[in-house]
N, C-alpha and C. Protein backbone atom coordinates (compact mmCIF):
# COMPACT_ATOMS: atom_id res chain seq x y z
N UNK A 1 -7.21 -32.37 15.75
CA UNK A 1 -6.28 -31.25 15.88
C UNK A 1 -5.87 -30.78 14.47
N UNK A 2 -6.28 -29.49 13.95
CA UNK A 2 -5.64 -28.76 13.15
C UNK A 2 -4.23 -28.82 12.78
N UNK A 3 -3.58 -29.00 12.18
CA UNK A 3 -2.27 -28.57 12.17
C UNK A 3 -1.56 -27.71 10.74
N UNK A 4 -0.62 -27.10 11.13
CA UNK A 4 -0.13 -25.67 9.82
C UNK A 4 0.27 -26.58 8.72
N UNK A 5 -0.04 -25.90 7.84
CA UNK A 5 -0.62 -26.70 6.26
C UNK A 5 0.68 -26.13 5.62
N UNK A 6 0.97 -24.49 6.29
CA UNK A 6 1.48 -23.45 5.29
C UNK A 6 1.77 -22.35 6.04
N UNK A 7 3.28 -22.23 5.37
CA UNK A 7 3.80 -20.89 6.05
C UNK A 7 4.43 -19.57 4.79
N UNK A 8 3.81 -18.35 4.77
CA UNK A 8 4.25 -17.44 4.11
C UNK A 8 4.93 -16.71 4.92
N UNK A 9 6.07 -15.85 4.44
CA UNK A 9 6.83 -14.90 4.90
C UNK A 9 6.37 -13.39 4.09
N UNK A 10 6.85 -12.07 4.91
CA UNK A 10 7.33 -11.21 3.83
C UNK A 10 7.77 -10.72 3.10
N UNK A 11 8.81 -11.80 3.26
CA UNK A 11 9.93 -11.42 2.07
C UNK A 11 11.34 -12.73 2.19
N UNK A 12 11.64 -12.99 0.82
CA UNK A 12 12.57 -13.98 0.77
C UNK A 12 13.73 -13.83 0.84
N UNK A 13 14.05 -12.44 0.55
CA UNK A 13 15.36 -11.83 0.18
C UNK A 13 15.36 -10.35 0.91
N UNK A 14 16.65 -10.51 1.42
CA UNK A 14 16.19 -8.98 2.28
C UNK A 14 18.13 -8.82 2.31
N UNK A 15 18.40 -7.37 2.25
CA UNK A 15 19.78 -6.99 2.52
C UNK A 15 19.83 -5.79 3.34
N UNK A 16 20.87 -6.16 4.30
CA UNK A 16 20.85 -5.23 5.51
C UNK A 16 22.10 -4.95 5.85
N UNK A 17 22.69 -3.60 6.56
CA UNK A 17 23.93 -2.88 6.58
C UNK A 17 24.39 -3.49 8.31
N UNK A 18 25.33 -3.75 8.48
CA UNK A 18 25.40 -4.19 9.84
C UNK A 18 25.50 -3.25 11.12
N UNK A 19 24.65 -3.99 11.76
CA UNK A 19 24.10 -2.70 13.17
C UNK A 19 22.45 -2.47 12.79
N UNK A 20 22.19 -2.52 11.90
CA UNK A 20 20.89 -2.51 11.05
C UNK A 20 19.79 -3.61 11.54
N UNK A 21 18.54 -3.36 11.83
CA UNK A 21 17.43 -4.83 11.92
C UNK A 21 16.40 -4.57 11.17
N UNK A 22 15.35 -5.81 11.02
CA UNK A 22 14.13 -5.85 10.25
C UNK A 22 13.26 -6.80 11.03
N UNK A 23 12.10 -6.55 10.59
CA UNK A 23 11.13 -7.51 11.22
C UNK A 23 10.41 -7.84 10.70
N UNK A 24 10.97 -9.42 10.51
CA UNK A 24 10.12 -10.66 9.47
C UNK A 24 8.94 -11.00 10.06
N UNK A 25 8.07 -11.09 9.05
CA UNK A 25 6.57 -12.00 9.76
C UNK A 25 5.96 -12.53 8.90
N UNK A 26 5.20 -14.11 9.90
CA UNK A 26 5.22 -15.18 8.61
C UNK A 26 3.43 -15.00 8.75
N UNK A 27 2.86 -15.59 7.80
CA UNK A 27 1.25 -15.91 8.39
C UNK A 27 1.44 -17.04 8.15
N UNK A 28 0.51 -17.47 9.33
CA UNK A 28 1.01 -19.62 9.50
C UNK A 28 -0.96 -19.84 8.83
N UNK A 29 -1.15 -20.81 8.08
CA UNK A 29 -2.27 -20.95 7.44
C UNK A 29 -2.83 -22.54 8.29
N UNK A 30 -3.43 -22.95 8.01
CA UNK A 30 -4.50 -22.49 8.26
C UNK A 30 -4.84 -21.37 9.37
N UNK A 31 -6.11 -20.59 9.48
CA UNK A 31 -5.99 -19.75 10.41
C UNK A 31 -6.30 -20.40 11.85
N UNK A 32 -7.13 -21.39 11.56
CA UNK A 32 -7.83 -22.20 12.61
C UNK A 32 -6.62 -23.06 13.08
N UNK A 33 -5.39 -23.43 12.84
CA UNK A 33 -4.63 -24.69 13.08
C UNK A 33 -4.41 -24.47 14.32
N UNK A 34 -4.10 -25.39 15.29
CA UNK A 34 -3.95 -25.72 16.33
C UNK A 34 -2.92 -24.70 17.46
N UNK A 35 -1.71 -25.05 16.43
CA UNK A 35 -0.30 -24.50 17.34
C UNK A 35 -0.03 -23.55 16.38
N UNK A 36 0.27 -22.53 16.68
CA UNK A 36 0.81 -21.60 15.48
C UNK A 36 2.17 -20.84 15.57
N UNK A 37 2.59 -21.33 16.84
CA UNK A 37 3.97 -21.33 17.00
C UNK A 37 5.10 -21.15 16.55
N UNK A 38 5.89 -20.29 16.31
CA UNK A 38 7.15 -20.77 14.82
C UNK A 38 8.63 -20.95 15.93
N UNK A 39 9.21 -21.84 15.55
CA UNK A 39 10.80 -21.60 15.71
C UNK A 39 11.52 -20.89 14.74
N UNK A 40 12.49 -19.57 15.52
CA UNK A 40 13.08 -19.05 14.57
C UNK A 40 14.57 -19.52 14.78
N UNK A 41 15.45 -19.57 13.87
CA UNK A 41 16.85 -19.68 13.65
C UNK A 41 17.52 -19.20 12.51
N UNK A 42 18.67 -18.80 12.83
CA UNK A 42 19.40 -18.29 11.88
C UNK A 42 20.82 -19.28 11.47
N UNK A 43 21.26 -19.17 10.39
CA UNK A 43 22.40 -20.13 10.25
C UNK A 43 23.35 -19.92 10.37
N UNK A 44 24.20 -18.31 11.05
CA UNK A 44 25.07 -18.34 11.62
C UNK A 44 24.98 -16.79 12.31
N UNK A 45 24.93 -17.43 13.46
CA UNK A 45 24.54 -15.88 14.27
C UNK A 45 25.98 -14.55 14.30
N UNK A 46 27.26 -15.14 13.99
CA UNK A 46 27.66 -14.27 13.78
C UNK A 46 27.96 -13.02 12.55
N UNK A 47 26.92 -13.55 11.67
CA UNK A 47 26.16 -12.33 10.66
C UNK A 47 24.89 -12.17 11.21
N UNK A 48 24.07 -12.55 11.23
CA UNK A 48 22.79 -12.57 11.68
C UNK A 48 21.92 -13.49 12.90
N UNK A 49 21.53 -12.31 13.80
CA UNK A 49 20.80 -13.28 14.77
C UNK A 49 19.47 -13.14 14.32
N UNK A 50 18.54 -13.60 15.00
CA UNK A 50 16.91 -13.57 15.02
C UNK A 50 16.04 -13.98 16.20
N UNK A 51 15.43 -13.01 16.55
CA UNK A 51 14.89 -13.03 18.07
C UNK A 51 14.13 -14.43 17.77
N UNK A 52 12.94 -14.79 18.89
CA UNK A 52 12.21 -15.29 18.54
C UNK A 52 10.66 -14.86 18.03
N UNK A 53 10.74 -14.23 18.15
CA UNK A 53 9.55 -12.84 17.44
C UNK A 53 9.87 -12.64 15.24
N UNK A 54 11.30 -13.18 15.28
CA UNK A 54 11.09 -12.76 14.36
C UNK A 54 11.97 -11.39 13.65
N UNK A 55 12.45 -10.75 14.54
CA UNK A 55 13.31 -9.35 14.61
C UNK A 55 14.99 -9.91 13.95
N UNK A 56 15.24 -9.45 12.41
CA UNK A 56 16.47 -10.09 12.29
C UNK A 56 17.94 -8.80 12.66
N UNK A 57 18.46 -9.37 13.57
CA UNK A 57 20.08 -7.74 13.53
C UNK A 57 20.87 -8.58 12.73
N UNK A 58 21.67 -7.30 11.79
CA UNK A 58 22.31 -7.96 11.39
C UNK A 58 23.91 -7.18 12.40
N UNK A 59 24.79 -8.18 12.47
CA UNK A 59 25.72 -8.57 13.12
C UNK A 59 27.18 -7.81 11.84
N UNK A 60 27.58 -8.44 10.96
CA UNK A 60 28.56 -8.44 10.66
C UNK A 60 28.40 -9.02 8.39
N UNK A 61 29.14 -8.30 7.99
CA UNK A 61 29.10 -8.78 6.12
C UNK A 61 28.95 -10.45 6.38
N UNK A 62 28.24 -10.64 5.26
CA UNK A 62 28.20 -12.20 5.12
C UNK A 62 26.78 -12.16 4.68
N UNK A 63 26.75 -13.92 4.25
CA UNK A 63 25.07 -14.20 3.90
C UNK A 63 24.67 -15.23 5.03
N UNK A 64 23.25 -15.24 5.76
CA UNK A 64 22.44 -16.33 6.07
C UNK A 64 21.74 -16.69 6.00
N UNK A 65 20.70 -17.92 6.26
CA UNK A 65 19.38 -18.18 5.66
C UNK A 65 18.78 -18.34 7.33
N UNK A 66 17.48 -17.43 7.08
CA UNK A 66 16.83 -16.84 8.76
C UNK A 66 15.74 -18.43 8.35
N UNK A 67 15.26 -19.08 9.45
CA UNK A 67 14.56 -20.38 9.02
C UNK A 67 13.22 -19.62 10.13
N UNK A 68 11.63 -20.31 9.84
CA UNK A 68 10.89 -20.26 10.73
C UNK A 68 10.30 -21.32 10.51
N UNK A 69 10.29 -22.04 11.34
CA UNK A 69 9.63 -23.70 11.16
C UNK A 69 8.34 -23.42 12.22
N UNK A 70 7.12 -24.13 11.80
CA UNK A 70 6.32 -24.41 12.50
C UNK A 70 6.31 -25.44 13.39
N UNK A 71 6.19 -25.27 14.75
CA UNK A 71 6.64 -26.15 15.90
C UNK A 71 6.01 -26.96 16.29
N UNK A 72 3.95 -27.40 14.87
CA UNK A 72 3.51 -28.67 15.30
C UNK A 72 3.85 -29.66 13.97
N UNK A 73 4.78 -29.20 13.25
CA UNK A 73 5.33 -30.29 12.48
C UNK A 73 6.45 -29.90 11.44
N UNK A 74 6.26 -30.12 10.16
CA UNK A 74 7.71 -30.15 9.55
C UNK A 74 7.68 -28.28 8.46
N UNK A 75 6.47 -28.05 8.20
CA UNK A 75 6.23 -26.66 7.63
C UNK A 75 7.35 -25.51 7.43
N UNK A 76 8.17 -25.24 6.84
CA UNK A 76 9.20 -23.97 7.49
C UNK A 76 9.16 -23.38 6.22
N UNK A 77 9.66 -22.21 6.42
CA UNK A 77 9.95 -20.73 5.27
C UNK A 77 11.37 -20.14 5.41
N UNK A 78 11.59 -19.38 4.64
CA UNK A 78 13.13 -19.14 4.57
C UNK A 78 13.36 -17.93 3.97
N UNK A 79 14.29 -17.25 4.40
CA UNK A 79 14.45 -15.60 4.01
C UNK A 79 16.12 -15.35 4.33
N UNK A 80 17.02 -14.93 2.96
CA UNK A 80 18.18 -14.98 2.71
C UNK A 80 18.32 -13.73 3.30
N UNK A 81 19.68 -13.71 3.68
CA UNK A 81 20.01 -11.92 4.26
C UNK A 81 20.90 -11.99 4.06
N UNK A 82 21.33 -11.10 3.22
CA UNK A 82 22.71 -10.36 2.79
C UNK A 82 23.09 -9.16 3.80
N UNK A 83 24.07 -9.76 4.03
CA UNK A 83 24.43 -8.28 5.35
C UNK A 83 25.71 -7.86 4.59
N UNK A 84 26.04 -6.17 4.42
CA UNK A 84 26.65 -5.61 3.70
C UNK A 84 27.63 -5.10 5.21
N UNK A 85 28.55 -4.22 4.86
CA UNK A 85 29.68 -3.32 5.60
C UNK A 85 28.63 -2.00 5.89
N UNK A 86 28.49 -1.62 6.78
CA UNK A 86 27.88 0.17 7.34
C UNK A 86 28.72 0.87 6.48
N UNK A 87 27.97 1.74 5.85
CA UNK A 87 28.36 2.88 5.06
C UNK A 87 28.49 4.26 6.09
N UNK A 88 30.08 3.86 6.05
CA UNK A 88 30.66 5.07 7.18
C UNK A 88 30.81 6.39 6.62
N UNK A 89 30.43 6.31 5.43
CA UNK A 89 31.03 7.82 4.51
C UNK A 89 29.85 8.74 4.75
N UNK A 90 28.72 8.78 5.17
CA UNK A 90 27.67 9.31 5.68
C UNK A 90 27.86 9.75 6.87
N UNK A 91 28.48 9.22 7.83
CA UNK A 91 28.66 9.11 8.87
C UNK A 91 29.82 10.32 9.24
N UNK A 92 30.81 10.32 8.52
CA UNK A 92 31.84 11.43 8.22
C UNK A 92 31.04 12.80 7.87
N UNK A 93 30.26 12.64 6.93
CA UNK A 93 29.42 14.09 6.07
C UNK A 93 28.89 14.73 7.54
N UNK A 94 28.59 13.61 8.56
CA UNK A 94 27.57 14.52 9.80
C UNK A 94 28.19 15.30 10.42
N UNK A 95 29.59 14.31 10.64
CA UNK A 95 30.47 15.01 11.49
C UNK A 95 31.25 16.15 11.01
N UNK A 96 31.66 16.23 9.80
CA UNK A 96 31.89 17.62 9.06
C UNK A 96 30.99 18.48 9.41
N UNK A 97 29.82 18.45 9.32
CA UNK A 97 28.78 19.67 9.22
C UNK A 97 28.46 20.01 10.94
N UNK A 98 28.61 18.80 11.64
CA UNK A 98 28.64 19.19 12.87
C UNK A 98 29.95 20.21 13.55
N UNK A 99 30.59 20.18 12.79
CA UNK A 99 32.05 20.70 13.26
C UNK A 99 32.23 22.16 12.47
N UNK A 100 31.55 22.02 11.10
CA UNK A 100 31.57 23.47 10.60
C UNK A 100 30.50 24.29 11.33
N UNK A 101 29.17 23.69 11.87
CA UNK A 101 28.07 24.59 12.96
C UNK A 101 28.97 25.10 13.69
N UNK A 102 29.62 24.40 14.73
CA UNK A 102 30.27 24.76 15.75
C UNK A 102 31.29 25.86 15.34
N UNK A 103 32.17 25.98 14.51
CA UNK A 103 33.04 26.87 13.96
C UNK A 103 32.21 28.53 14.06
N UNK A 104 31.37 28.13 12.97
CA UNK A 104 30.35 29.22 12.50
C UNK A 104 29.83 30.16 14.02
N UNK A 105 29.32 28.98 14.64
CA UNK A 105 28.90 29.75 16.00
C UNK A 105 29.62 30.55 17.04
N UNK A 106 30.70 30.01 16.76
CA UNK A 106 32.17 30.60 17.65
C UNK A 106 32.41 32.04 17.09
N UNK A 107 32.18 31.85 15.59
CA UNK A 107 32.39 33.30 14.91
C UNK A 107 31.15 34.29 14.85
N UNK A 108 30.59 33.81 15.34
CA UNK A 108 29.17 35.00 14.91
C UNK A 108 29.07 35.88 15.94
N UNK A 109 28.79 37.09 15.91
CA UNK A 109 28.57 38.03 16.51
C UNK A 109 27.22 38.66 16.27
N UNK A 110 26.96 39.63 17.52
CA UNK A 110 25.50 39.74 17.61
C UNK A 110 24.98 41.03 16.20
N UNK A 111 26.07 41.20 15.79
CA UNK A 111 25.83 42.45 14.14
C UNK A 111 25.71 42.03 13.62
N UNK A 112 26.02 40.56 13.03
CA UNK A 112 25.51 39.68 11.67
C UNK A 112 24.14 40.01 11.77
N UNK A 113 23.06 40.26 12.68
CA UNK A 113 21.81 39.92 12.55
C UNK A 113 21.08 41.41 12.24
């Protein structure tokens, strides 16, 4: 029986706005090994969860370390996530401009054109 020698990720370090996700993926080496299986976990799901696929949301500010262990022995990889506050000030700019359309449209008449 083959078993995983080696696990790469795509990335070690990743920072994400909360409400925000990404999707980690490891290549488990050998290609031939047996089980190629990964367990995923995160170290505190209320910043960050992680499906088992691999899909990280982030939840809430804070740091965690996302783990993927290979599930025919001790092999694992690791990818830090910095989860920041949602940048609501963007979020305001839409709603301004959504609210000045609406204004504008209320005022227009069919001679402007």
């Amino acid at each position: 029986v083959i078993k995983v020698s080696k696990l790469t990720i795509n990335t070690s370090k990743l920072a994400l706005e909360e409400g925000s996700s990404f999707q980690l993926n490891v290549i488990v080496l050998p290609n031939d090994a047996a089980n190629k299986e990964l367990k995923w976990t995160s170290s505190d799901e209320k910043i960050a969860k992680v499906t088992e696929n691999g899909l990280v949301k982030a939840i809430d500010p804070g740091t965690v370390t996302i783990t993927a262990q290979a599930v025919d022995g001790v092999k694992k990889v690791q990818c830090i996530v910095n989860v920041t506050k949602r940048n609501i000030a963007t979020r305001i700019e839409v709603d301004d401009i959504s609210q000045n359309i609406e204004e504008f449209s209320k005022n227009l008449v069919c001679s402007d054109f």
